[in-house]
C-alpha atoms as a PDB file:
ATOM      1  CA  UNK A   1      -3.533   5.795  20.045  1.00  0.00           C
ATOM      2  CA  UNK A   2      -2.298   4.506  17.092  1.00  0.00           C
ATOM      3  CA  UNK A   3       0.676   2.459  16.170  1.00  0.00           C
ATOM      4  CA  UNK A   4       2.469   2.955  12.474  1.00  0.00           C
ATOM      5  CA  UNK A   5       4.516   0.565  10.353  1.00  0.00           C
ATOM      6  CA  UNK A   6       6.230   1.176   6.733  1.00  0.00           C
ATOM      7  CA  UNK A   7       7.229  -0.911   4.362  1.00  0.00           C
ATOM      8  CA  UNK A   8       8.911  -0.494   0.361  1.00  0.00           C
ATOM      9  CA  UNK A   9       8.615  -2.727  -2.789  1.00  0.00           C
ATOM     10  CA  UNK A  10       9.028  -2.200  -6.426  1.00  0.00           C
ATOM     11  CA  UNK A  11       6.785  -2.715  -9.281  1.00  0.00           C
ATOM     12  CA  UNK A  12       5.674  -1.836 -12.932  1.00  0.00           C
ATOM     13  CA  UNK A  13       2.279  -0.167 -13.708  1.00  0.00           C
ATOM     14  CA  UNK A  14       0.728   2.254 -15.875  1.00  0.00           C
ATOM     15  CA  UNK A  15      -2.332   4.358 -16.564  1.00  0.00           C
ATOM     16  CA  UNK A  16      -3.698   3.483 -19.080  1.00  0.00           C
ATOM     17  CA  UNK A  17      -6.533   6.369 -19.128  1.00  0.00           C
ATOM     18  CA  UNK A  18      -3.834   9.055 -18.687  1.00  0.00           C
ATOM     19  CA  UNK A  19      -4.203  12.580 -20.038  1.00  0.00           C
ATOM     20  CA  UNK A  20      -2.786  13.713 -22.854  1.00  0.00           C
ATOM     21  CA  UNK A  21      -0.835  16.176 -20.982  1.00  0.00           C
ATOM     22  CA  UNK A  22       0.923  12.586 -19.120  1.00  0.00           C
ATOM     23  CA  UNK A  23       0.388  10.235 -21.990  1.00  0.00           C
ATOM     24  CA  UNK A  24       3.960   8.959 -20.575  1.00  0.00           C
ATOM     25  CA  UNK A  25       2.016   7.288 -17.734  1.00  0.00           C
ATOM     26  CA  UNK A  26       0.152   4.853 -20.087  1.00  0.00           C
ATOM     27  CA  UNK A  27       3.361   2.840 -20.853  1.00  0.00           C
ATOM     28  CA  UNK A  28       4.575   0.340 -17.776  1.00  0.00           C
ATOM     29  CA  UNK A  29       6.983   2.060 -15.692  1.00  0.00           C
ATOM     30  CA  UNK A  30       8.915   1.347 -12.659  1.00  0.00           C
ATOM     31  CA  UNK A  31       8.494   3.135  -8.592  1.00  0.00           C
ATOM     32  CA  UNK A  32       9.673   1.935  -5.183  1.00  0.00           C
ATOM     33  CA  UNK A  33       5.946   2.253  -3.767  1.00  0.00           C
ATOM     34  CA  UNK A  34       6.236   3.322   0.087  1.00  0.00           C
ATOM     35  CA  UNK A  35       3.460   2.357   2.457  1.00  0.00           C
ATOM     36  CA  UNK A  36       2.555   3.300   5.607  1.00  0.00           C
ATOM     37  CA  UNK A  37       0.008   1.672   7.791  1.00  0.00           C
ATOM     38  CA  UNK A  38      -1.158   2.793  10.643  1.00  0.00           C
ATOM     39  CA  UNK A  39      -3.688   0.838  12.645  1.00  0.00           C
ATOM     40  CA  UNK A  40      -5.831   1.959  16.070  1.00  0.00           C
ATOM     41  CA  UNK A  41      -4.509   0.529  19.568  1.00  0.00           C
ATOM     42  CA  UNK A  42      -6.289   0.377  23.020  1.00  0.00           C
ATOM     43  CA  UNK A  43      -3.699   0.851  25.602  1.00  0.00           C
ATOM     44  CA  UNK A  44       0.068   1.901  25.782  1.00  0.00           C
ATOM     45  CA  UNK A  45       1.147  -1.895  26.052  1.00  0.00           C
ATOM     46  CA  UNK A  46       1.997  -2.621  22.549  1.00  0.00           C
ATOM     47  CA  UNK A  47      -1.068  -4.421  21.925  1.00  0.00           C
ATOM     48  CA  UNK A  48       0.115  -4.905  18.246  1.00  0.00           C
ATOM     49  CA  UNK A  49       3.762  -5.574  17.772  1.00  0.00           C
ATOM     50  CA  UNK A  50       5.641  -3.664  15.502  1.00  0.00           C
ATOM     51  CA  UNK A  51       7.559  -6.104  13.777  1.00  0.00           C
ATOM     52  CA  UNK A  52       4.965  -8.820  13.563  1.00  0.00           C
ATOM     53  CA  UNK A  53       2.544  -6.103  12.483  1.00  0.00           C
ATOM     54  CA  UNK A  54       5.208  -5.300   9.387  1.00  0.00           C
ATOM     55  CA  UNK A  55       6.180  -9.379   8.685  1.00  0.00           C
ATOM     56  CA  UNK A  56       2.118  -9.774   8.555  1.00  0.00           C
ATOM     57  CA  UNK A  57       1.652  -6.979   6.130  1.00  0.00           C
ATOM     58  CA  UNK A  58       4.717  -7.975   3.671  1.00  0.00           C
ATOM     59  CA  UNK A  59       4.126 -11.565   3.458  1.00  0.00           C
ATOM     60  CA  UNK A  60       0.007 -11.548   3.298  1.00  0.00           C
ATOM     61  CA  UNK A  61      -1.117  -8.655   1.951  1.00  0.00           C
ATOM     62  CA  UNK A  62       2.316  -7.279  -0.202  1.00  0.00           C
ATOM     63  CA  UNK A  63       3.145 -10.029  -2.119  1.00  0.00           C
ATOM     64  CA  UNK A  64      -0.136 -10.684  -3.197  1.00  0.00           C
ATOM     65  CA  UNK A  65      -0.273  -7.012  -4.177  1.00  0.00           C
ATOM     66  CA  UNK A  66       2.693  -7.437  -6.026  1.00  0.00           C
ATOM     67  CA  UNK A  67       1.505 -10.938  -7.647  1.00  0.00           C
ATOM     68  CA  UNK A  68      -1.494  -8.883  -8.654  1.00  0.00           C
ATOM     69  CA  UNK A  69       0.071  -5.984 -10.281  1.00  0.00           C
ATOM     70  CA  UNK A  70       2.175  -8.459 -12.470  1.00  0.00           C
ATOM     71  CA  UNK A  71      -1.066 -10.571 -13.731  1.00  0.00           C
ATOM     72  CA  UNK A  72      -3.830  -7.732 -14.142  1.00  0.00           C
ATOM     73  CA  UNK A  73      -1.782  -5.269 -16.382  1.00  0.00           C
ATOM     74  CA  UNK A  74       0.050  -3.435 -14.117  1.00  0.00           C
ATOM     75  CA  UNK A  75      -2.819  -0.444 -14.160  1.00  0.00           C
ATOM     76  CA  UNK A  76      -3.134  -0.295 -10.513  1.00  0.00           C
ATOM     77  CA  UNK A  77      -2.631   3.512  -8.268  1.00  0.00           C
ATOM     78  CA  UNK A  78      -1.928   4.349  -5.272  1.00  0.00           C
ATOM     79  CA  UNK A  79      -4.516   4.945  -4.105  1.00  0.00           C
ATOM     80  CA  UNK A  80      -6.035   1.139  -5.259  1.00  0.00           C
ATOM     81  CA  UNK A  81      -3.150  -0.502  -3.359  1.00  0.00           C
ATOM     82  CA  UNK A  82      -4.217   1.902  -0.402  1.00  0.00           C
ATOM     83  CA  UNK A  83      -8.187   0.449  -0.527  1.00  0.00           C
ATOM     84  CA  UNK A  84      -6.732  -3.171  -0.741  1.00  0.00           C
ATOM     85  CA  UNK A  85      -3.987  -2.558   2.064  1.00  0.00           C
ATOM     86  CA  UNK A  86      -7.009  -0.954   4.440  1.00  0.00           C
ATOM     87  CA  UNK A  87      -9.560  -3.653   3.828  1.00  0.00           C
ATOM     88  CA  UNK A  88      -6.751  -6.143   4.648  1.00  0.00           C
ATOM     89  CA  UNK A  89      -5.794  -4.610   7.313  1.00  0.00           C
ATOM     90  CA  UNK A  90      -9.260  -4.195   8.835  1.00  0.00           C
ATOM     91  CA  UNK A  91     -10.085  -7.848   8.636  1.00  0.00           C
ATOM     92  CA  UNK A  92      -6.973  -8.753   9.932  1.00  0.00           C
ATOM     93  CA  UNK A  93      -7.241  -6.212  13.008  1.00  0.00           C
ATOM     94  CA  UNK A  94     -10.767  -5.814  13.179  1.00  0.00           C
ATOM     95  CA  UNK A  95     -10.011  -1.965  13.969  1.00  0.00           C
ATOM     96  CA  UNK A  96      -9.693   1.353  12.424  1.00  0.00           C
ATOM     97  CA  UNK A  97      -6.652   1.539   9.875  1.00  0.00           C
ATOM     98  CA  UNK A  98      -5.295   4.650   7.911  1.00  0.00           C
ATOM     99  CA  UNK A  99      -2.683   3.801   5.034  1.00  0.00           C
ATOM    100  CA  UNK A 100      -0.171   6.375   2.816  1.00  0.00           C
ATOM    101  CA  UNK A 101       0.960   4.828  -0.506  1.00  0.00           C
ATOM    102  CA  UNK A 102       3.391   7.128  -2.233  1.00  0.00           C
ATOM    103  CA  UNK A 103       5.524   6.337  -5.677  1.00  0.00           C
ATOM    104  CA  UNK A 104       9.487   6.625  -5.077  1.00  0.00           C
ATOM    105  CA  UNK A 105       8.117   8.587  -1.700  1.00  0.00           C
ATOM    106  CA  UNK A 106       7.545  11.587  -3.575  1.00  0.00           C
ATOM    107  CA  UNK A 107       3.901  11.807  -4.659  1.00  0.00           C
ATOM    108  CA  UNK A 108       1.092   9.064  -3.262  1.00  0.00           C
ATOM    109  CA  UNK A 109      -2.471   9.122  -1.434  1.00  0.00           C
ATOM    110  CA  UNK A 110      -3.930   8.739   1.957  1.00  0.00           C
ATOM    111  CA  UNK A 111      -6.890   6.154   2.512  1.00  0.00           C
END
C-alpha cells in the first residue's frame, strides 16, 4: 500500500545548458511546479496522515526548495527537486517513496 499527497508552488529557473533548438530555456522563467509524493504504508490504518504528511512536506522540505532555487541561480529540473523531495522524504519516513514533479502539470519526471 501506498498513500499519495500533492502539493503546488511557483518559482523561476532556467537551463542554462539548453539546446539550441530551446535556447529560450536558458533565461529565468516562471512554472507552478506540481508534486506528488507518494510514500509506502504497512496496514490500512492510516499509518501516515494525509494532511500532516502534506503540512510536513510544504513547510520542511518546500520552502527550503524554494529558498534554494532563489539563491543557487534558479538552474534546478524537475527531476533535481524530485531527488531532493525523495531523499527527504526517506529520512523523514524511513520507507520507500516515489515522487512526480511536473512544470504547470503539463510536462515533469518520476523519481
Amino acid at each position: 500500500m501506498r498513500i499519495w499527497v500533492t502539493t503546488r508552488f511557483e518559482a523561476l529557473h532556467k537551463w542554462p545548458a539548453a539546446p539550441d533548438n530551446v535556447e529560450f530555456l536558458k533565461n529565468s522563467h516562471r512554472h507552478i511546479f506540481h508534486v506528488k509524493l507518494l510514500l509506502n504504508t504497512h496496514h490500512a490504518d492510516r499509518e501516515l496522515e494525509f494532511i500532516t504528511v502534506k503540512r510536513e512536506l510544504e513547510q520542511e522540505c518546500i520552502s527550503e526548495i524554494i529558498e534554494d532555487m532563489e539563491t543557487d541561480n534558479q538552474s534546478m529540473s524537475c527531476e533535481m527537486i524530485g531527488v531532493k523531495i525523495k531523499e527527504w522524504a526517506e529520512e523523514k519516513y524511513n520507507r520507500g517513496a516515489e515522487v512526480h514533479v511536473s512544470e504547470d502539470g503539463e510536462n515533469g519526471a518520476i523519481v
